[in-house]
Protein backbone atom coordinates (compact mmCIF):
# COMPACT_ATOMS: atom_id res chain seq x y z
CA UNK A 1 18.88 4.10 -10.13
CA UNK A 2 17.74 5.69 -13.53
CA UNK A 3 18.43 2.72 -15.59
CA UNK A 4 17.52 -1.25 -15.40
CA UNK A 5 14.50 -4.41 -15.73
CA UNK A 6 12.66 -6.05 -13.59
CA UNK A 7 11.29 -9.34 -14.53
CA UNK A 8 7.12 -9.69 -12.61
CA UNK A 9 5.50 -12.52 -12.51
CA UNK A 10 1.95 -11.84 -11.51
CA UNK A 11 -0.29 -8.96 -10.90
CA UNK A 12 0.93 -5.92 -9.22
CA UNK A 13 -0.92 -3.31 -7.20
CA UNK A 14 0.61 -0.13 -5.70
CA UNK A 15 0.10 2.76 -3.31
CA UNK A 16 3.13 4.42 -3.75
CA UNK A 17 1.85 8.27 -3.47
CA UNK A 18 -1.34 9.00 -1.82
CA UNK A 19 -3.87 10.10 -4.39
CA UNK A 20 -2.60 8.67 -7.33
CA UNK A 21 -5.34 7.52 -9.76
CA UNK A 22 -7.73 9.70 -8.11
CA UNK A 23 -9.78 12.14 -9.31
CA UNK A 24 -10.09 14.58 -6.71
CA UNK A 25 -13.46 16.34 -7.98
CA UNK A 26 -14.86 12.97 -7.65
CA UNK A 27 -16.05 10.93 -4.76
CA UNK A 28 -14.97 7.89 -3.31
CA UNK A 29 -17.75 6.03 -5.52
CA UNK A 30 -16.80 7.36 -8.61
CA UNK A 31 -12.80 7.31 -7.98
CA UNK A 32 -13.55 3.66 -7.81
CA UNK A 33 -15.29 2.92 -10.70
CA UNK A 34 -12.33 5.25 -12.70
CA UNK A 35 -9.60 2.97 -11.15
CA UNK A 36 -11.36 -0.26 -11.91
CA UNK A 37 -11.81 0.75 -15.18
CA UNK A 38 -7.93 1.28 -15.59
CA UNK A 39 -7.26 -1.84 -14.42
CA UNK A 40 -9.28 -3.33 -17.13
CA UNK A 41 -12.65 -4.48 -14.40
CA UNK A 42 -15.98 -4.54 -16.11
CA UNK A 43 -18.56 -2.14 -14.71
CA UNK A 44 -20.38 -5.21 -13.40
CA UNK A 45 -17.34 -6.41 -11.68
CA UNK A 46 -16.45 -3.35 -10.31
CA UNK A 47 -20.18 -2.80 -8.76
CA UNK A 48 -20.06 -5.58 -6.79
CA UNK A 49 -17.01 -4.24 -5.19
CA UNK A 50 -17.95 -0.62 -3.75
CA UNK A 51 -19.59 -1.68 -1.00
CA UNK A 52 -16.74 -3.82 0.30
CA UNK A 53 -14.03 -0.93 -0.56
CA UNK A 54 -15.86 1.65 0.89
CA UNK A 55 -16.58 -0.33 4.27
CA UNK A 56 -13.54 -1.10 4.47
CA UNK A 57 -11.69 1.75 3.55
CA UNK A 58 -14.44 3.11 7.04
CA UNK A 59 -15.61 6.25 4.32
CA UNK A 60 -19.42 5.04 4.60
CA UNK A 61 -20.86 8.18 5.74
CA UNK A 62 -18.14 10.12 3.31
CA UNK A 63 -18.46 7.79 -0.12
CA UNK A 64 -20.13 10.55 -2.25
CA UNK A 65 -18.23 13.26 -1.13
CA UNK A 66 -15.35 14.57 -3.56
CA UNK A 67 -12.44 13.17 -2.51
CA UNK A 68 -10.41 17.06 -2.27
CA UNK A 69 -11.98 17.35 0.83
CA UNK A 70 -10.86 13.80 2.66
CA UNK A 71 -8.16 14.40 4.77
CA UNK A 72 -4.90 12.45 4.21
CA UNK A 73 -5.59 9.36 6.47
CA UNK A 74 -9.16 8.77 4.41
CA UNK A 75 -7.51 9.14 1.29
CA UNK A 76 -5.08 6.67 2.54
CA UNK A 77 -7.60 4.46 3.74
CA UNK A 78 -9.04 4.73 -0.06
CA UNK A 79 -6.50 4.20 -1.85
CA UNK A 80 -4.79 0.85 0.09
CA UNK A 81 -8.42 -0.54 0.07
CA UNK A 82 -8.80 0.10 -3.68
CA UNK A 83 -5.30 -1.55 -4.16
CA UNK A 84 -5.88 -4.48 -1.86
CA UNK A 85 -9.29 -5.65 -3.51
CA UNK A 86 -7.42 -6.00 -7.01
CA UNK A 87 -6.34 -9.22 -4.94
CA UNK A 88 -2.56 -8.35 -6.27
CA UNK A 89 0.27 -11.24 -6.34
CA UNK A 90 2.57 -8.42 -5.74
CA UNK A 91 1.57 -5.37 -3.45
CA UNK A 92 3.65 -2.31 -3.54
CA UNK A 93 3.02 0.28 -0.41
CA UNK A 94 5.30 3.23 0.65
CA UNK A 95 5.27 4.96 3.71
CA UNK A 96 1.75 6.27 2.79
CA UNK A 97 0.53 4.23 5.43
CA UNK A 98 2.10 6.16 8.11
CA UNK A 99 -1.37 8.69 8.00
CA UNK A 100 -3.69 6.03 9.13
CA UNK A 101 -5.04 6.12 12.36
CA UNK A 102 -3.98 2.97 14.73
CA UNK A 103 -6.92 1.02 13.95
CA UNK A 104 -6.69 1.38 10.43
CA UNK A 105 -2.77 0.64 11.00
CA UNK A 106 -4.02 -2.54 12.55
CA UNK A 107 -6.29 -3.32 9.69
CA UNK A 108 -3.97 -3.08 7.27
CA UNK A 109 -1.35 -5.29 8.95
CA UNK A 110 -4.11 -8.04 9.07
CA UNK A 111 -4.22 -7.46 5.58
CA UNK A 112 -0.42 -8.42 5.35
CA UNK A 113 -0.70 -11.11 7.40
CA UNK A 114 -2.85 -12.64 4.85
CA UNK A 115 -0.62 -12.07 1.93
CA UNK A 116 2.07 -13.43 3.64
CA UNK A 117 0.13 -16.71 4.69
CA UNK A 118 -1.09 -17.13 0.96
CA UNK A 119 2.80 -16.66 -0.53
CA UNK A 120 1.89 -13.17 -1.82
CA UNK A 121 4.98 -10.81 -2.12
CA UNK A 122 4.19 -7.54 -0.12
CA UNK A 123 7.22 -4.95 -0.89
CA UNK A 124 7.33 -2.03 1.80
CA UNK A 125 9.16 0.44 1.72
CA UNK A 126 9.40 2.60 5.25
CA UNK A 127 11.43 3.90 8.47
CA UNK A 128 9.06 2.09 10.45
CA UNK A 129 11.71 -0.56 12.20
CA UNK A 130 9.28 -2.18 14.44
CA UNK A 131 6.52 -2.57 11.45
CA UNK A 132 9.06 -4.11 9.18
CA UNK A 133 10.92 -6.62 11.72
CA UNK A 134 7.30 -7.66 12.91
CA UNK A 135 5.73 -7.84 9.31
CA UNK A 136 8.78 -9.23 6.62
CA UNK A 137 10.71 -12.52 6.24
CA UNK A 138 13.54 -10.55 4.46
CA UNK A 139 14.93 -6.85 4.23
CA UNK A 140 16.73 -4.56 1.74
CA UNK A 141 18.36 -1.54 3.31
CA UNK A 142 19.36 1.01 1.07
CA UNK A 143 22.18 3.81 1.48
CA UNK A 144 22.23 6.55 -1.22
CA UNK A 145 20.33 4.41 -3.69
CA UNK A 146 22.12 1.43 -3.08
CA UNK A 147 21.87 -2.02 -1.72
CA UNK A 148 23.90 -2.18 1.48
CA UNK A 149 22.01 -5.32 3.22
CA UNK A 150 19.54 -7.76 2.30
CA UNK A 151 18.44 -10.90 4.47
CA UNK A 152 17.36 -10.97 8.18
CA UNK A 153 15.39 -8.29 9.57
CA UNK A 154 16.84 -8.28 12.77
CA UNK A 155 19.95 -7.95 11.16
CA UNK A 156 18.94 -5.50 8.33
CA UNK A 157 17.62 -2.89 11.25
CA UNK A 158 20.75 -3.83 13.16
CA UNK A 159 22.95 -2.27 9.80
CA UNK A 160 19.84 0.47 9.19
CA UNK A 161 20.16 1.48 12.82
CA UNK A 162 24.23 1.85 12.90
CA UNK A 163 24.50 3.17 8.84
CA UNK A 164 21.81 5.74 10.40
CA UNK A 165 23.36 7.22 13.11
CA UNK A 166 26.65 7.52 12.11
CA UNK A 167 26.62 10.73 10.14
C-alpha cells in the first residue's frame, strides 16, 4: 500500500535492511555510539552498552574495524544486536536474518522467545515457514500487497503453501 496510519503504542525498533543507520567508514564501536545517539541515548548510557552489543553481536576481535569490510552475516549480527538492546515494545525484523550463521540463528530466536514471554510484539516478516510456525502466535499472509489470511500459523502456511504453488 502507498497510503494509510498506523496507531503504536510503545517503542519500536527495526532491522528492516541490513546496514541501515550505519556508517560504513566507521567501526562497530563508533556505528554504535551514532545509532544511540539517534535514538536520543546519552553518551553515558550508550557506554555502558558496547560491551554487551558487541559480545553479543560475537564482533569482539572485529569492533574497531570499519564496518565496509564485515561481511553480511556480521553486519547482521550488528545491527539485530543494536536493535534488540533498545529493549523495544515492538521489534520489526525482515528476512535480514536469513545471513546469520545457525548459531547466531539460534541466538536470535532465544531472543524472541523472550519477547514473546514478556508480551512484547515481534513482527517478522519472512519465507521461512518452519521459523514462523515455531516462533508466532498469529500470521498475516500477504498476496500482491494484500491481506489474504491472518490467524493460525498452521493454517496461515497451510494458505501460504497452496496460494504459492499454484501459479
Amino acid at each position: 500500500p502507498t497510503g494509510g496510519s498506523i496507531e503504536v503504542n510503545g517503542s519500536v525498533a527495526s532491522l528492516i535492511d541490513i546496514g541501515i543507520g550505519f556508517d560504513p567508514e566507521l567501526n562497530a564501536i563508533e556505528n554504535i555510539y551514532l545509532n544511540g545517539s539517534l535514538y536520543r541515548r546519552t553518551r553515558n548510557q550508550i557506554r555502558d552498552r558496547v560491551s554487551h552489543i558487541i559480545e553479543f553481536a560475537e564482533l569482539n576481535e572485529f569492533a574497531t574495524t570499519p564496518v565496509k569490510y564485515y561481511s553480511a552475516g556480521m553486519f547482521a549480527r550488528l545491527g539485530f544486536s543494536v536493535a534488540i538492546d533498545l529493549h523495544p515494545d515492538i521489534l520489526l525484523v525482515d528476512e535480514v536474518l536469513a545471513v546469520g550463521d545457525e548459531r547466531f540463528q539460534s541466538k536470535c530466536r532465544e531472543v524472541f522467545r523472550n519477547f514473546i514471554e514478556t508480551k512484547k510484539t515481534i513482527i517478522i516478516v519472512s519465507h521461512d515457514m518452519r521459523m514462523l510456525e515455531e516462533t508466532a502466535s498469529r500470521i498475516g499472509v500477504l498476496s500482491c500487497g494484500k491481506l489474504v489470511y491472518d490467524g493460525d500459523p498452521a493454517e496461515a502456511v497451510r494458505v501460504y503453501r497452496d496460494s504459492h504453488y499454484q501459479t
